[in-house]
Protein backbone atom coordinates (compact mmCIF):
# COMPACT_ATOMS: atom_id res chain seq x y z
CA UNK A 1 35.39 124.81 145.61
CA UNK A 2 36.91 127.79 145.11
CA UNK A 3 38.45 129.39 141.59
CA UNK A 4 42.11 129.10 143.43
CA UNK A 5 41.38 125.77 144.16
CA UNK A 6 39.92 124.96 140.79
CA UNK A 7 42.95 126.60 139.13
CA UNK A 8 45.66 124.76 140.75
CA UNK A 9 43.90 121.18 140.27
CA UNK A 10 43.67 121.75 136.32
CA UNK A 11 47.01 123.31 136.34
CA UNK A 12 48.38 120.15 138.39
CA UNK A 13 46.47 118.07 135.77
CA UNK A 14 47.52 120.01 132.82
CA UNK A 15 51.45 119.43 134.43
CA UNK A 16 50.72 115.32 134.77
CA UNK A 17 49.47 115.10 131.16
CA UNK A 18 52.49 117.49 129.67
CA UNK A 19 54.68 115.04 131.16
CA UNK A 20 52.93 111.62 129.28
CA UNK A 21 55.21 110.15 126.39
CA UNK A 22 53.27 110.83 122.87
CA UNK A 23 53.85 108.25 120.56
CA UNK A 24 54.06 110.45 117.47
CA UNK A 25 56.69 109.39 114.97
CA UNK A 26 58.88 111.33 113.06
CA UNK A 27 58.42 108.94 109.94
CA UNK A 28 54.32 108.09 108.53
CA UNK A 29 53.42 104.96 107.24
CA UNK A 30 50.80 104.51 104.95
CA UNK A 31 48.66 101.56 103.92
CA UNK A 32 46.49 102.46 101.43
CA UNK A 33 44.27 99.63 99.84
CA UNK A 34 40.89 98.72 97.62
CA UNK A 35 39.25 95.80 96.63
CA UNK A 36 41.25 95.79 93.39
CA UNK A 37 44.86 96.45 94.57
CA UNK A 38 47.07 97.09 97.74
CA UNK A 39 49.17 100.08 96.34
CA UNK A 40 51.42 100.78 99.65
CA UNK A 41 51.50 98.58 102.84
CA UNK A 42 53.32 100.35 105.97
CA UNK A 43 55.43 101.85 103.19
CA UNK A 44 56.81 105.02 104.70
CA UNK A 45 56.14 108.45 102.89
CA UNK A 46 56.59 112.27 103.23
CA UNK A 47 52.85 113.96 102.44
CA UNK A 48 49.40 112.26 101.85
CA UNK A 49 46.27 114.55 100.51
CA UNK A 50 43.30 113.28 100.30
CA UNK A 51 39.47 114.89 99.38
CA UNK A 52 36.92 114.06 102.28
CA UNK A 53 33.57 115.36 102.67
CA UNK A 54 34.68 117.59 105.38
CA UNK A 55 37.04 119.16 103.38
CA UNK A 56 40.94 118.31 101.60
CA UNK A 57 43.88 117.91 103.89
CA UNK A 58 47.27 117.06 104.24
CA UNK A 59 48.69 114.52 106.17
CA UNK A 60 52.13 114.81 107.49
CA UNK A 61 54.24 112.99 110.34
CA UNK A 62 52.46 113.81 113.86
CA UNK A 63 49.44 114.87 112.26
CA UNK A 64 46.49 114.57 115.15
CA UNK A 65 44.57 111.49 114.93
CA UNK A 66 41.63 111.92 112.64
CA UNK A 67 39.18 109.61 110.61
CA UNK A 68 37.75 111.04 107.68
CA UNK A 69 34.84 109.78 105.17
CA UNK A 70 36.81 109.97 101.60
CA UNK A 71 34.67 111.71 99.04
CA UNK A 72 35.50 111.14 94.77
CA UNK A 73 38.54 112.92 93.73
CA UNK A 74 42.45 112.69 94.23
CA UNK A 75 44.50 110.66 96.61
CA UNK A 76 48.05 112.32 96.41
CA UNK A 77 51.29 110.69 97.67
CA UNK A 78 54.67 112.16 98.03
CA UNK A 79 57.10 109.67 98.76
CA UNK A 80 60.33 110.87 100.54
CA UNK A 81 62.44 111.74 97.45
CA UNK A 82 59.34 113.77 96.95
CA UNK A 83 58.08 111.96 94.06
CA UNK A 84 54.05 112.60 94.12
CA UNK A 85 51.72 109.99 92.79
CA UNK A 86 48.19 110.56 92.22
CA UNK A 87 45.63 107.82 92.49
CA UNK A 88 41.58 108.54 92.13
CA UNK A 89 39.17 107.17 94.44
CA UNK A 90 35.98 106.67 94.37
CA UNK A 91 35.08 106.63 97.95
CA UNK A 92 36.28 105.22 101.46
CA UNK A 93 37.77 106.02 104.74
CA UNK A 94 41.10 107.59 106.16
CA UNK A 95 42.43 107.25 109.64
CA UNK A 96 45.39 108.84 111.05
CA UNK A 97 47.12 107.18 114.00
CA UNK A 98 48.62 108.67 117.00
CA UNK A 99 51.96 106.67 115.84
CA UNK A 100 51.57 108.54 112.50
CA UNK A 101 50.37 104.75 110.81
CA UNK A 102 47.83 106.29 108.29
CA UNK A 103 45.42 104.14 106.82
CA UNK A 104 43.51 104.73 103.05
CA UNK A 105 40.90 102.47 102.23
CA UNK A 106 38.72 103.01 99.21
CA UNK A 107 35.92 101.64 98.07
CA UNK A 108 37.75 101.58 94.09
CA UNK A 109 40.62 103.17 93.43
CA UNK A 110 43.05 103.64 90.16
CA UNK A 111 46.69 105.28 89.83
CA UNK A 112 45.02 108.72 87.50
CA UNK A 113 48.05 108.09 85.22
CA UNK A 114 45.87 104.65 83.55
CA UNK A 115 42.91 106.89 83.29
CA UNK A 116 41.63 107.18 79.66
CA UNK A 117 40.13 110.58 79.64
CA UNK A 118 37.85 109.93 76.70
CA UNK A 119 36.38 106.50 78.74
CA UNK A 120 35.87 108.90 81.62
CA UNK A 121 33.92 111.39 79.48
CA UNK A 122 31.62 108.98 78.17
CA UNK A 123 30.74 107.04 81.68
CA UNK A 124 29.76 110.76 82.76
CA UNK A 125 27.63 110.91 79.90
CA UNK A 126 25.91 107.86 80.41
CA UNK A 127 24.98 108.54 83.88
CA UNK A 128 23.83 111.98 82.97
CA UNK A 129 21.57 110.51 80.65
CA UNK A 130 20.82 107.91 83.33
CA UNK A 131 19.83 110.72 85.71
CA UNK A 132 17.73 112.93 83.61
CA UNK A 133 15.34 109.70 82.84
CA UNK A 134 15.77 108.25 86.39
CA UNK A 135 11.67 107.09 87.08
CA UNK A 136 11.85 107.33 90.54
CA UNK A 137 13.46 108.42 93.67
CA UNK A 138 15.65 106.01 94.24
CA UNK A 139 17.17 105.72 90.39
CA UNK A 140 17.42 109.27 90.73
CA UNK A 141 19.71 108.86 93.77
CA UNK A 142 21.96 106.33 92.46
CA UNK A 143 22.66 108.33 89.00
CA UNK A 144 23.33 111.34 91.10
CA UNK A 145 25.89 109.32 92.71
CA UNK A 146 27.47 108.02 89.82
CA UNK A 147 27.45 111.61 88.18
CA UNK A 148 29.27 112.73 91.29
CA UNK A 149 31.96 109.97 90.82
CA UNK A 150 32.32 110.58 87.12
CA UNK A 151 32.59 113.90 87.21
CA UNK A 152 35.67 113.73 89.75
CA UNK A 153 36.77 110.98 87.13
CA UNK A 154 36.99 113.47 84.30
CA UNK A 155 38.31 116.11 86.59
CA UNK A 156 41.56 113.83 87.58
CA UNK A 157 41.92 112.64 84.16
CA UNK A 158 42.27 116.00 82.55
């Protein structure tokens, strides 16, 4: 085939797919849920940020479908008077929806405003101490993890 050819079929192709309907939404929706509590369900909202091992982003209204791996740290929700809540998770999943539906679900999450600071502080401690006497490889690994969670504790409780 020959590069003319091959440049009008993937223009043609590129002209077919500019013309399909998207259905992005102008307004987001966002369930966000743990084992403990359902804190919004389809409730529509301006902003979501959330920490993921790949990196924090922002979510807004047409944002490209994307499924993240939620790390420890800060869930934050701006509702569309632009009130922002912050909740902390401890870990989970977020998926963004070609219809703008975004869905948060963590493994344990709390609204940072009932964290005590001072409870926080001494769980970190605890599994500090936990991990510097950890006997083996595998106690080592699951302080580690719980040092990584407590930490981000402290860090949205402060």
């Amino acid at each position: 085939m020959s590069f003319v050819k091959n440049a009008r079929l993937l223009a043609a192709r590129g002209a077919r797919m500019a013309q399909q309907n998207r259905s992005y939404s102008d307004e987001m929706k966002l369930t966000f849920a743990a084992a403990n509590k359902t804190f919004y369900d389809a409730a529509v909202v301006r902003q979501i940020d959330v920490p993921s091992f790949s990196g924090a982003f922002g979510i807004l209204a047409k944002h490209v479908p994307t499924l993240a791996v939620l790390k420890p740290g800060v869930v934050q929700v701006t509702d569309n008077e632009g009130k922002l809540t912050k909740y902390f998770v401890s870990s989970g999943s977020v998926t963004v929806n070609d219809d703008s539906s975004v869905q948060v679900l963590a493994e344990e999450a709390h609204n940072v405003a009932d964290i005590d600071v001072n409870e926080a502080r001494q769980l970190l401690s605890k599994y500090q101490s936990q991990l510097s006497s950890a006997a083996n490889d595998k106690a080592k690994a699951e302080a580690a993890i719980a040092v990584e969670v407590a930490e981000a504790l402290v860090k949205a409780a402060e």
